[in-house]
PDB file of N, CA and C in Angstrom:
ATOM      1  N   UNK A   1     -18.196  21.953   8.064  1.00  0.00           N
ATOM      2  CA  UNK A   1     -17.055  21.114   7.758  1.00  0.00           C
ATOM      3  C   UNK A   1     -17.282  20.473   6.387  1.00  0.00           C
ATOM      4  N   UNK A   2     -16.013  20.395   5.414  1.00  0.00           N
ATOM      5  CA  UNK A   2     -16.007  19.724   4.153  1.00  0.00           C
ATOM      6  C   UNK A   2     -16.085  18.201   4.533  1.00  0.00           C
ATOM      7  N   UNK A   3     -16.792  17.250   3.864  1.00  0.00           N
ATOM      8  CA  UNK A   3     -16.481  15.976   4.400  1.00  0.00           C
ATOM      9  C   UNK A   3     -16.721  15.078   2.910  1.00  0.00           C
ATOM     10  N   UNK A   4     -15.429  14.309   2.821  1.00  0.00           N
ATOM     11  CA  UNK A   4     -15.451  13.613   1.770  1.00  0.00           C
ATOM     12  C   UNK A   4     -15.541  11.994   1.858  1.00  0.00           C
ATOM     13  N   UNK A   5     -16.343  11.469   1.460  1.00  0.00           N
ATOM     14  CA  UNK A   5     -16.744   9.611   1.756  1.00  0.00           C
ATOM     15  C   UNK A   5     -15.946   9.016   0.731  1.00  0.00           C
ATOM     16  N   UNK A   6     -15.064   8.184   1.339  1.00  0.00           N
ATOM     17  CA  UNK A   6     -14.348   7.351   0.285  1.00  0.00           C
ATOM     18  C   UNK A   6     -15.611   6.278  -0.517  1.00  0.00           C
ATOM     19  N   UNK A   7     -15.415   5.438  -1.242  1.00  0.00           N
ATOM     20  CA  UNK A   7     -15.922   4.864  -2.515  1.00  0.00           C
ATOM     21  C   UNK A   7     -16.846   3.517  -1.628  1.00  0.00           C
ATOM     22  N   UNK A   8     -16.115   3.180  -0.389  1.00  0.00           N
ATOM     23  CA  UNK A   8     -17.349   1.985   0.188  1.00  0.00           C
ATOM     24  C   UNK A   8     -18.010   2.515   1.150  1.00  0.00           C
ATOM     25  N   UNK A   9     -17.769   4.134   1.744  1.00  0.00           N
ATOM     26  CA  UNK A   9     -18.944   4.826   2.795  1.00  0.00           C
ATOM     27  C   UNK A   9     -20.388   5.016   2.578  1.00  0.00           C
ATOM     28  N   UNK A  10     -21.114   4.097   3.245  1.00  0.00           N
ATOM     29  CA  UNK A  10     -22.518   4.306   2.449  1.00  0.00           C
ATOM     30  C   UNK A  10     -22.755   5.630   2.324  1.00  0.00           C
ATOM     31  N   UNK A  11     -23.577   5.696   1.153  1.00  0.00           N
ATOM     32  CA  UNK A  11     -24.187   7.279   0.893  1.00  0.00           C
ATOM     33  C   UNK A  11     -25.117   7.535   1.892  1.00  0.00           C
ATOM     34  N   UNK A  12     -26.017   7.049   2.449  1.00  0.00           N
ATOM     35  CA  UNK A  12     -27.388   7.244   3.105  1.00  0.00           C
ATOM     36  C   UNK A  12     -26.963   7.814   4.031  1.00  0.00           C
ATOM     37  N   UNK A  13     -25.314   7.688   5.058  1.00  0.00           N
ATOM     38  CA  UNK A  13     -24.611   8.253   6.191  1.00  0.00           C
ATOM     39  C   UNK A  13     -25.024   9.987   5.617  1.00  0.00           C
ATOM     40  N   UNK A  14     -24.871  10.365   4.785  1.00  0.00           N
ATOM     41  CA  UNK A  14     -24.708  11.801   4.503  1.00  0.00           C
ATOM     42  C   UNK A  14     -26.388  12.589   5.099  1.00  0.00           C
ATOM     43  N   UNK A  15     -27.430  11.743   4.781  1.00  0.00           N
ATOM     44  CA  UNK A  15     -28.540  12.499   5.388  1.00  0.00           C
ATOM     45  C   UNK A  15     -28.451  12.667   7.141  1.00  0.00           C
ATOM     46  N   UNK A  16     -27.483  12.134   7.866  1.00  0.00           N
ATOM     47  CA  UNK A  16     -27.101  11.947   9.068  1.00  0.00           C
ATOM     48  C   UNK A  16     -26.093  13.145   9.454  1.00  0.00           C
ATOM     49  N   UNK A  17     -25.614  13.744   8.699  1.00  0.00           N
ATOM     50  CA  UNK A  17     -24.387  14.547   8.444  1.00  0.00           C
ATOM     51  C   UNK A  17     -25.010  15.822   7.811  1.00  0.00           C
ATOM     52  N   UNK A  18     -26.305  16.295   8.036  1.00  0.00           N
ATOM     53  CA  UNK A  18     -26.536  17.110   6.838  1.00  0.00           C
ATOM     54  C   UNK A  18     -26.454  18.282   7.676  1.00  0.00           C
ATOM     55  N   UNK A  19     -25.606  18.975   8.551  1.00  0.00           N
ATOM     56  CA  UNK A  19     -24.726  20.446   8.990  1.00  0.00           C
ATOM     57  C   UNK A  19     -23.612  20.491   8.241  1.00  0.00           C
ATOM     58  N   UNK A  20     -23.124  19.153   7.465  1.00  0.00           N
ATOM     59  CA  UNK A  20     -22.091  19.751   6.722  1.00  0.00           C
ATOM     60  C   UNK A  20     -22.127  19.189   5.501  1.00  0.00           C
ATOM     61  N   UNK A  21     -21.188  20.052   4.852  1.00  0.00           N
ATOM     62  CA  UNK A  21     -21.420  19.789   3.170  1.00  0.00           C
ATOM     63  C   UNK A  21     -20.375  18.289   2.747  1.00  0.00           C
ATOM     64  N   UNK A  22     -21.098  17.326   2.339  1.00  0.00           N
ATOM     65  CA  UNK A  22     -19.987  16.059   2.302  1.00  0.00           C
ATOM     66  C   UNK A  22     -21.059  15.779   0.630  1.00  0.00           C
ATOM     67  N   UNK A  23     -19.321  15.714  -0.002  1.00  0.00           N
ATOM     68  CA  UNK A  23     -19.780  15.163  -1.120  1.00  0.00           C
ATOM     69  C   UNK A  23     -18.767  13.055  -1.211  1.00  0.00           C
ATOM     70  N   UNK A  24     -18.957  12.609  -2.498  1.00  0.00           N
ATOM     71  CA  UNK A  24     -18.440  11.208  -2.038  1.00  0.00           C
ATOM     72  C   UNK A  24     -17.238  11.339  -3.263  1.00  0.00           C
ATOM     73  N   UNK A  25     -16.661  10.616  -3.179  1.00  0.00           N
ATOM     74  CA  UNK A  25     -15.087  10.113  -4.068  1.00  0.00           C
ATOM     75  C   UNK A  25     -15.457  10.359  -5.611  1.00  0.00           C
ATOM     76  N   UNK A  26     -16.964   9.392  -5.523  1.00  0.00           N
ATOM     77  CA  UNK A  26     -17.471   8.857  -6.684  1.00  0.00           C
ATOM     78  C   UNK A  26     -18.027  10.263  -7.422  1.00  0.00           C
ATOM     79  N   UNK A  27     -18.600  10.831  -6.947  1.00  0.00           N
ATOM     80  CA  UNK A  27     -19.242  12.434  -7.431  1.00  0.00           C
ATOM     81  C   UNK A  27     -17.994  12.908  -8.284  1.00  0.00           C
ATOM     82  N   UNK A  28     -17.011  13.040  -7.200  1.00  0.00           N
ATOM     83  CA  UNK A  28     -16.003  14.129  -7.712  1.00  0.00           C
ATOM     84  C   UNK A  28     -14.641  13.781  -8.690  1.00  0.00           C
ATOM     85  N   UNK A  29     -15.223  12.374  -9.132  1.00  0.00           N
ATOM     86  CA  UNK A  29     -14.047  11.578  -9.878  1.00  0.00           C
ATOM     87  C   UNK A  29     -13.085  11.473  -9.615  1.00  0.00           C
ATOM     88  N   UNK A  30     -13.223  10.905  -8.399  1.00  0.00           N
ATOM     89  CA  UNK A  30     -11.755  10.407  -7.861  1.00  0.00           C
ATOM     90  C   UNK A  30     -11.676   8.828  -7.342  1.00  0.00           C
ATOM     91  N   UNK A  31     -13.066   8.298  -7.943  1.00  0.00           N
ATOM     92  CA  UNK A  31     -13.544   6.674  -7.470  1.00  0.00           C
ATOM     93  C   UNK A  31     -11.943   5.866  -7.566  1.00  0.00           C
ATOM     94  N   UNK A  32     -11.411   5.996  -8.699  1.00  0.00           N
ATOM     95  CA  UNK A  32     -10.494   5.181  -8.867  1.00  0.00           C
ATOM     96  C   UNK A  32      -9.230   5.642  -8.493  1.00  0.00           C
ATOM     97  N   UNK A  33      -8.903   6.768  -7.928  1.00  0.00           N
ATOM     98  CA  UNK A  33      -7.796   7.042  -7.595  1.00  0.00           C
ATOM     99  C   UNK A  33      -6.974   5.955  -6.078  1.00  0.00           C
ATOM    100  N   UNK A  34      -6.006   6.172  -6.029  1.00  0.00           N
ATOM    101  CA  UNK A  34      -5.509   5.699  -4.937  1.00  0.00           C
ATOM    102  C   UNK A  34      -5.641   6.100  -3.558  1.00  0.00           C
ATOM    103  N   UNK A  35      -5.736   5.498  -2.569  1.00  0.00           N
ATOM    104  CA  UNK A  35      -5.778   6.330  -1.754  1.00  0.00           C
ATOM    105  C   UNK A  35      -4.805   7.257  -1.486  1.00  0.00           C
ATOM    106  N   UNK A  36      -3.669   7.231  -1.429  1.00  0.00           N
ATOM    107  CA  UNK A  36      -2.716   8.095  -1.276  1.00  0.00           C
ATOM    108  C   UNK A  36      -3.106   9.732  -1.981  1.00  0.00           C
ATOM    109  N   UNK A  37      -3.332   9.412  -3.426  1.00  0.00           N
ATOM    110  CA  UNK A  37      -4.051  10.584  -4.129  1.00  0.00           C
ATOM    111  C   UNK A  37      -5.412  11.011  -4.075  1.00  0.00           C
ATOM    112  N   UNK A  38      -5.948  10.007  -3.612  1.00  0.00           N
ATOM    113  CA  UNK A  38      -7.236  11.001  -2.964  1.00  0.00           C
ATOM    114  C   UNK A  38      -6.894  11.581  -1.419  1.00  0.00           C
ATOM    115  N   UNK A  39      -6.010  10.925  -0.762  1.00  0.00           N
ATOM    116  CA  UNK A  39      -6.437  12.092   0.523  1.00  0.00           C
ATOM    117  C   UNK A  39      -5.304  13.739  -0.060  1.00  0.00           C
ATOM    118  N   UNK A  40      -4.345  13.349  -0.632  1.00  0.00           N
ATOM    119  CA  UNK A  40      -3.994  14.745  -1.284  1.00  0.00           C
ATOM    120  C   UNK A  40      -4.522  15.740  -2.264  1.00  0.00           C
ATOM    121  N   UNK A  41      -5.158  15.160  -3.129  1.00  0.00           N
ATOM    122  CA  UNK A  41      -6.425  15.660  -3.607  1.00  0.00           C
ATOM    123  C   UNK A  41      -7.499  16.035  -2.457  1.00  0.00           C
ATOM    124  N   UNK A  42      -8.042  15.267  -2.154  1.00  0.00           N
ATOM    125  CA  UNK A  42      -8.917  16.003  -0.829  1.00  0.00           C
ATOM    126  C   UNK A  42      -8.402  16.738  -0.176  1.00  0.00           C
ATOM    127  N   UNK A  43      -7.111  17.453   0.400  1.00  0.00           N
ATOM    128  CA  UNK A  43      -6.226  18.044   0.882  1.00  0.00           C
ATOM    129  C   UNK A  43      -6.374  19.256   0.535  1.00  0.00           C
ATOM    130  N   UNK A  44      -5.917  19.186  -0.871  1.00  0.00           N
ATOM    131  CA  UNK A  44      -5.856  20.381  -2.346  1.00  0.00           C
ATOM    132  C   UNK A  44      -7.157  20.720  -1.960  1.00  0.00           C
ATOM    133  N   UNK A  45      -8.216  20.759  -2.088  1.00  0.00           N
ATOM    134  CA  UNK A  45      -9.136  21.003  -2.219  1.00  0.00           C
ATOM    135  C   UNK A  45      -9.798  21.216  -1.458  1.00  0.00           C
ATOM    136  N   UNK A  46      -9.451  21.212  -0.119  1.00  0.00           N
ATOM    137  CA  UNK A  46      -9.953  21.892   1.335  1.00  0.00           C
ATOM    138  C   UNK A  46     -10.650  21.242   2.011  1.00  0.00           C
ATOM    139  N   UNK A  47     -11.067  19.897   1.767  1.00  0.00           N
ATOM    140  CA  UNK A  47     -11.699  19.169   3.316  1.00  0.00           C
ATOM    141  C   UNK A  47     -10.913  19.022   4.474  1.00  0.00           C
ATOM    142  N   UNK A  48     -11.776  18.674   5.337  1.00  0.00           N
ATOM    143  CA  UNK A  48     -11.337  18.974   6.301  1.00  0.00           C
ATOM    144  C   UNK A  48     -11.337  17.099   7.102  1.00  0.00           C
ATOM    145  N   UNK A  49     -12.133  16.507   6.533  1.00  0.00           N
ATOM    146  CA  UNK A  49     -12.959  14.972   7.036  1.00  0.00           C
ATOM    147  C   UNK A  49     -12.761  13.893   5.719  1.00  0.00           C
ATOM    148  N   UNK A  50     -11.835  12.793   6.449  1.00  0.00           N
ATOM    149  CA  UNK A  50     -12.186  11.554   5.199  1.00  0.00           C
ATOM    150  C   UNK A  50     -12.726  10.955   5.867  1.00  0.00           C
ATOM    151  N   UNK A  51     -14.044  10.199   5.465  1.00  0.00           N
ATOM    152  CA  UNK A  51     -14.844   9.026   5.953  1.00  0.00           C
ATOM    153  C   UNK A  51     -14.964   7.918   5.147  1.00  0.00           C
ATOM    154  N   UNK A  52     -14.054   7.043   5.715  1.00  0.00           N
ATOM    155  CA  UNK A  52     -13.902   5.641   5.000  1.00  0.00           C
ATOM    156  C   UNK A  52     -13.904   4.367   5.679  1.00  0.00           C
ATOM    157  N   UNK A  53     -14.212   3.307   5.046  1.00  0.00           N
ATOM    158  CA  UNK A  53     -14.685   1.915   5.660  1.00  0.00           C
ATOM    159  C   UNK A  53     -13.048   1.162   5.258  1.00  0.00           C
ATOM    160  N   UNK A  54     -11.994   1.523   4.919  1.00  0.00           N
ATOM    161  CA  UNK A  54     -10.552   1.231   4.859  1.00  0.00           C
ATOM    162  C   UNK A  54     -10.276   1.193   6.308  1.00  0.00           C
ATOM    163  N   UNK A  55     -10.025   0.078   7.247  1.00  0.00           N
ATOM    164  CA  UNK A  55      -9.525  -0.227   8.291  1.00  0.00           C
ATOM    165  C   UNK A  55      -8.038  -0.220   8.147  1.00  0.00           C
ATOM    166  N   UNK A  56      -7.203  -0.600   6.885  1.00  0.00           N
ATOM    167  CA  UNK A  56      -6.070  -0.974   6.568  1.00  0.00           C
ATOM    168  C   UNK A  56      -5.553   0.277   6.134  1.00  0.00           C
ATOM    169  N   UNK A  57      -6.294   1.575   6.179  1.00  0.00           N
ATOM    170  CA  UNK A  57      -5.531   2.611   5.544  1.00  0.00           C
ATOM    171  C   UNK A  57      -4.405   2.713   5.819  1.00  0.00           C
ATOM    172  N   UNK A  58      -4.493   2.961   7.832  1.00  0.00           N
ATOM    173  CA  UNK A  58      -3.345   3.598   8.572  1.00  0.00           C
ATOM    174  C   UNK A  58      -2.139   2.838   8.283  1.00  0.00           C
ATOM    175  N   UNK A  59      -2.352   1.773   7.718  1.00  0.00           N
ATOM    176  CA  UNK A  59      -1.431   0.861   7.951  1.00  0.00           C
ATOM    177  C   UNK A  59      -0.463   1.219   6.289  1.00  0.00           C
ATOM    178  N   UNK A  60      -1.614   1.318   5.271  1.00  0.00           N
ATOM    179  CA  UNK A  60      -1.208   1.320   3.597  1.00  0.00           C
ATOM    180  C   UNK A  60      -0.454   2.833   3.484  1.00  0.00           C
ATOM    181  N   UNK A  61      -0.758   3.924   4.242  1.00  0.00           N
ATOM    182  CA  UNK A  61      -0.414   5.203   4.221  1.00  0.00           C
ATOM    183  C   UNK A  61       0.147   5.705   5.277  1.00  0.00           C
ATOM    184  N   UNK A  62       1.044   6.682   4.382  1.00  0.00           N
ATOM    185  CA  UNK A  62       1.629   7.378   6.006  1.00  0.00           C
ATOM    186  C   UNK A  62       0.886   8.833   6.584  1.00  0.00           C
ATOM    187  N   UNK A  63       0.230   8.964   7.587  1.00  0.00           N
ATOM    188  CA  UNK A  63      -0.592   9.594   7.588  1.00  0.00           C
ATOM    189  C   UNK A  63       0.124  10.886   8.562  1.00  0.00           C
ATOM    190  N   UNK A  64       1.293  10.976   8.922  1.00  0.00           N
ATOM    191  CA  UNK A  64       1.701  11.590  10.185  1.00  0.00           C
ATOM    192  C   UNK A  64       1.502  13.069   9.732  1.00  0.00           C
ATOM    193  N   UNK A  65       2.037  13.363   8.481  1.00  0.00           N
ATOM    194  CA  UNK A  65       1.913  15.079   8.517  1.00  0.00           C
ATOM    195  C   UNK A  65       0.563  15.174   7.764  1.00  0.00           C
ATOM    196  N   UNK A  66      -0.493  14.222   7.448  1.00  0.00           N
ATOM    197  CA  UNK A  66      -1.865  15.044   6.847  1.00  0.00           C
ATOM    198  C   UNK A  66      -2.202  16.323   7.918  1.00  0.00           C
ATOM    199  N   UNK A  67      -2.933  17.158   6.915  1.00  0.00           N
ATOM    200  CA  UNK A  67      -3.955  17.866   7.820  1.00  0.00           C
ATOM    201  C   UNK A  67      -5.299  17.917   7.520  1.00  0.00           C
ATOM    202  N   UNK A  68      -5.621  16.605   6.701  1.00  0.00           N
ATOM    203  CA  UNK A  68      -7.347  16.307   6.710  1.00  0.00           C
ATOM    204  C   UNK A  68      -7.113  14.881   8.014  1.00  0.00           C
ATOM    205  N   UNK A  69      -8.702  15.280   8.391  1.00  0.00           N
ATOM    206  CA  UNK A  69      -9.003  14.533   9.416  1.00  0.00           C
ATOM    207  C   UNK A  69      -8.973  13.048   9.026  1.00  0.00           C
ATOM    208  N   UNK A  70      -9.174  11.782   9.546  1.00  0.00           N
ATOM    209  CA  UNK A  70      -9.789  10.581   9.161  1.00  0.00           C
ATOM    210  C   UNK A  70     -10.957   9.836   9.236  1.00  0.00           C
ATOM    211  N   UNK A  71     -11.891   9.505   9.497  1.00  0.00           N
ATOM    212  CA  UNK A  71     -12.405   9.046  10.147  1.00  0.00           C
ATOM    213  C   UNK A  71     -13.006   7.064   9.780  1.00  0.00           C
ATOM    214  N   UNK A  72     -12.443   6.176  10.174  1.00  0.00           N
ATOM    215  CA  UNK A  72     -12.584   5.235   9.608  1.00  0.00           C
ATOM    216  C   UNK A  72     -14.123   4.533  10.591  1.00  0.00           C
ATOM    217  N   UNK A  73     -14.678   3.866   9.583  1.00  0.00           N
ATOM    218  CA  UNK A  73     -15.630   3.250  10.328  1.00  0.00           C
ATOM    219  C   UNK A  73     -15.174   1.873   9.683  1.00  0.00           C
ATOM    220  N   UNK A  74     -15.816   0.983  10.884  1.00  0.00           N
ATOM    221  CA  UNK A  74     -15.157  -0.462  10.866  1.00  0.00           C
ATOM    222  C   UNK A  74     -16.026  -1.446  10.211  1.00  0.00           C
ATOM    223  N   UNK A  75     -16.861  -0.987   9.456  1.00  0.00           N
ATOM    224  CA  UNK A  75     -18.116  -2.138   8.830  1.00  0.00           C
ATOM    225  C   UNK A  75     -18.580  -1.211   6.985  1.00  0.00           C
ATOM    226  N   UNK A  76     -18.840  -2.147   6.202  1.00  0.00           N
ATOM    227  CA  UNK A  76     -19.229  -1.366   4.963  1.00  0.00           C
ATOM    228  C   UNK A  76     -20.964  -1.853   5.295  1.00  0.00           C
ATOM    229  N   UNK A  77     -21.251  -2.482   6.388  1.00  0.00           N
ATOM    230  CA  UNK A  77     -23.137  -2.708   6.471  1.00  0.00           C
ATOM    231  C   UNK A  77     -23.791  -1.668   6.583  1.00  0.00           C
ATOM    232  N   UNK A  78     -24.574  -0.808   6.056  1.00  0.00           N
ATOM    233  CA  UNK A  78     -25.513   0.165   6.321  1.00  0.00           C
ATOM    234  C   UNK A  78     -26.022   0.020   7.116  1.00  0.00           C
ATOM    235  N   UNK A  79     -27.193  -1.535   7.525  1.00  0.00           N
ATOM    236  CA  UNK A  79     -27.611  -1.395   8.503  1.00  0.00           C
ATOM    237  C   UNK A  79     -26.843  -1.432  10.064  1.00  0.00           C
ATOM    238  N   UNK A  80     -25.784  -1.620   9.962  1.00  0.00           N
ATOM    239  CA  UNK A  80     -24.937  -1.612  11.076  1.00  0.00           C
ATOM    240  C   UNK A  80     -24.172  -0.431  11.370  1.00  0.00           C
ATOM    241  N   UNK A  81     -24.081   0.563  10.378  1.00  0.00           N
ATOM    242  CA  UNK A  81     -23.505   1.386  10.706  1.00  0.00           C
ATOM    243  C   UNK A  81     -24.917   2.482  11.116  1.00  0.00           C
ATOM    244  N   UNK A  82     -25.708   2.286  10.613  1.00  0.00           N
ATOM    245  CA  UNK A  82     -27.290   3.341  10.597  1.00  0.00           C
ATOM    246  C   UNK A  82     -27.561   2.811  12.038  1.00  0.00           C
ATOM    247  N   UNK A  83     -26.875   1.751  12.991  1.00  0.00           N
ATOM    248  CA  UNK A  83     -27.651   1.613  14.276  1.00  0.00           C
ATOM    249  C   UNK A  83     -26.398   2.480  15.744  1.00  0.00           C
ATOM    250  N   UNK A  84     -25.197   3.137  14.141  1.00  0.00           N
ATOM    251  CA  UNK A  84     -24.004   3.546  15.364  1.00  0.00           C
ATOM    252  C   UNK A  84     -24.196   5.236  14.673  1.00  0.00           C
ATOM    253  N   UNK A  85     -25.273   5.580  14.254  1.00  0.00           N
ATOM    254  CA  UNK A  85     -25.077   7.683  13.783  1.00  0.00           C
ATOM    255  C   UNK A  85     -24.892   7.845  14.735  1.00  0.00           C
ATOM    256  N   UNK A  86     -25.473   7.996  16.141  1.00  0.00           N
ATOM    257  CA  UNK A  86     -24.906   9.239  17.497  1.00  0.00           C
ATOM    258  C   UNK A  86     -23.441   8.811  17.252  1.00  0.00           C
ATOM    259  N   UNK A  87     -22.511   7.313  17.832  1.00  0.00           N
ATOM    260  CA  UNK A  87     -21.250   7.956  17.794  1.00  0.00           C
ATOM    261  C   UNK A  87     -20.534   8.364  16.612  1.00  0.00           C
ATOM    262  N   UNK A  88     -20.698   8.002  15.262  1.00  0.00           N
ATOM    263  CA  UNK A  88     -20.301   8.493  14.262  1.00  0.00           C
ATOM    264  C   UNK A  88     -20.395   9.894  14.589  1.00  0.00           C
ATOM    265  N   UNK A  89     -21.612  10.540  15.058  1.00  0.00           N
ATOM    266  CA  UNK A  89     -22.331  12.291  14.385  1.00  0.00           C
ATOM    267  C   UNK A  89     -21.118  13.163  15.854  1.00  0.00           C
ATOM    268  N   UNK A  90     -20.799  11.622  17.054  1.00  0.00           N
ATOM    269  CA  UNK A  90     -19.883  12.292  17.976  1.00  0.00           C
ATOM    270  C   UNK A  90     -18.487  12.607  17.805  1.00  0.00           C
ATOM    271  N   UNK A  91     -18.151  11.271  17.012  1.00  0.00           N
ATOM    272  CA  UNK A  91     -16.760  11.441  16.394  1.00  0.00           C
ATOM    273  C   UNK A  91     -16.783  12.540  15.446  1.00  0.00           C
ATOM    274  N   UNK A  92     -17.071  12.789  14.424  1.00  0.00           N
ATOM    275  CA  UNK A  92     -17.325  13.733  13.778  1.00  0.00           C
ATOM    276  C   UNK A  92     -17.340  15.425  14.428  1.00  0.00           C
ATOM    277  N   UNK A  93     -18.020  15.359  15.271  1.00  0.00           N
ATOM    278  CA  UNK A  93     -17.848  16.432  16.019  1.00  0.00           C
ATOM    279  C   UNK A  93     -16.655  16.693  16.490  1.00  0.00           C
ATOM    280  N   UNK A  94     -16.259  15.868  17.409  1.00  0.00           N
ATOM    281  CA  UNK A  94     -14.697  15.569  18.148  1.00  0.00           C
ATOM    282  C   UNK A  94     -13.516  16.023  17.540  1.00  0.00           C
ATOM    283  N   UNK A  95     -13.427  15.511  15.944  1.00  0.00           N
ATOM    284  CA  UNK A  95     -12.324  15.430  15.414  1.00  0.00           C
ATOM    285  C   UNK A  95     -11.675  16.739  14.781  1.00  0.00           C
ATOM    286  N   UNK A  96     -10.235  16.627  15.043  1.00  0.00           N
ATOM    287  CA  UNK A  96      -9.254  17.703  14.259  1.00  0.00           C
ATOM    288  C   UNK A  96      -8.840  17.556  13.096  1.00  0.00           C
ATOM    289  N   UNK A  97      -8.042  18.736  13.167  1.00  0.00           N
ATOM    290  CA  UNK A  97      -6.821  18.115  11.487  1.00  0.00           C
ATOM    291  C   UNK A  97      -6.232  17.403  12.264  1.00  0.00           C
ATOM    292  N   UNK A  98      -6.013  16.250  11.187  1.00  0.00           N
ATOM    293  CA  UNK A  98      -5.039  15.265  11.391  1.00  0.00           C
ATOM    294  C   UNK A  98      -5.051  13.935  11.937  1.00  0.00           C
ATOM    295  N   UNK A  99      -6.567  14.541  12.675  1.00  0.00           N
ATOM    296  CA  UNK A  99      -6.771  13.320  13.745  1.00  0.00           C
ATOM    297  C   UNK A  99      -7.100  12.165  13.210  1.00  0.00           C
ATOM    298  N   UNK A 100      -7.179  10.927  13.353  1.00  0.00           N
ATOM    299  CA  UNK A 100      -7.447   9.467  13.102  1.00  0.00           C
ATOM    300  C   UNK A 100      -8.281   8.787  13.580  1.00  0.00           C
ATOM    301  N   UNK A 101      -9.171   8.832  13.522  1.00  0.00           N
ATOM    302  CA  UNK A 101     -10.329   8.046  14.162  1.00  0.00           C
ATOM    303  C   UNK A 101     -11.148   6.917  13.695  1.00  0.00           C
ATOM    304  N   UNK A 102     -11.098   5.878  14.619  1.00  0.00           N
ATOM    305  CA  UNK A 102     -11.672   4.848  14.656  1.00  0.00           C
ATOM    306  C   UNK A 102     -13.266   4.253  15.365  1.00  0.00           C
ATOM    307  N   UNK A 103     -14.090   3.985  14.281  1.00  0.00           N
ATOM    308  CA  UNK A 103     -15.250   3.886  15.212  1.00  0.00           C
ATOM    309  C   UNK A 103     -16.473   2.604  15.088  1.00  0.00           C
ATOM    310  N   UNK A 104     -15.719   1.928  15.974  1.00  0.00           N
ATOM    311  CA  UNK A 104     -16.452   0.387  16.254  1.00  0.00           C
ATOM    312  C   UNK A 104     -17.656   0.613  15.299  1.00  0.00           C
ATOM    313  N   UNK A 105     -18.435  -0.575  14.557  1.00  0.00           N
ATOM    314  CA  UNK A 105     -19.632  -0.889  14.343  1.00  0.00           C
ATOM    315  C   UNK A 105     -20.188  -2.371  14.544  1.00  0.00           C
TER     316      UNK A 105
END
């Protein structure tokens, strides 16, 4: 699976993730874009997974016809999110196009 980390997903999540190829916002110069244009850009470009610490996305975007996945995590703490990898690495697994996912930290 392609998996792209928006701009506040810690990086260190990716050694947790390493069956799939996830690069971050910031790599691929899209740090400053909007969200709206990065998930269509990410779109264009074939991921399949956004992983972002934006709780307010669903709300800022209309997400009904994407067909990249979402996956929001609810904390920008590393160490709080480094004590939730199984359900992150489960959600991750779980998820479709399109799907929206939310995952407590």
């Amino acid at each position: 699976m392609r998996i792209l980390f928006d701009q506040g997903t810690p990086v260190p999540l990716r050694d947790h993730l390493s069956e799939h190829r996830v690069d971050t916002a910031f790599e691929r110069g899209w740090a400053e874009r909007a969200n709206g244009a990065m998930l269509d850009a990410a779109e264009d470009e074939g991921y399949d997974l956004f992983i972002t610490t934006d709780g307010n996305l669903r709300y800022q975007q209309n997400l009904e016809d994407r067909r990249l996945a979402i996956l929001v995590l609810l904390s920008t703490s590393w160490p709080r999110i480094r004590g939730r990898i199984e359900a992150i690495r489960s959600a991750v697994a779980r998820i479709g196009p399109g799907d929206y996912v939310e995952v407590d930290i």
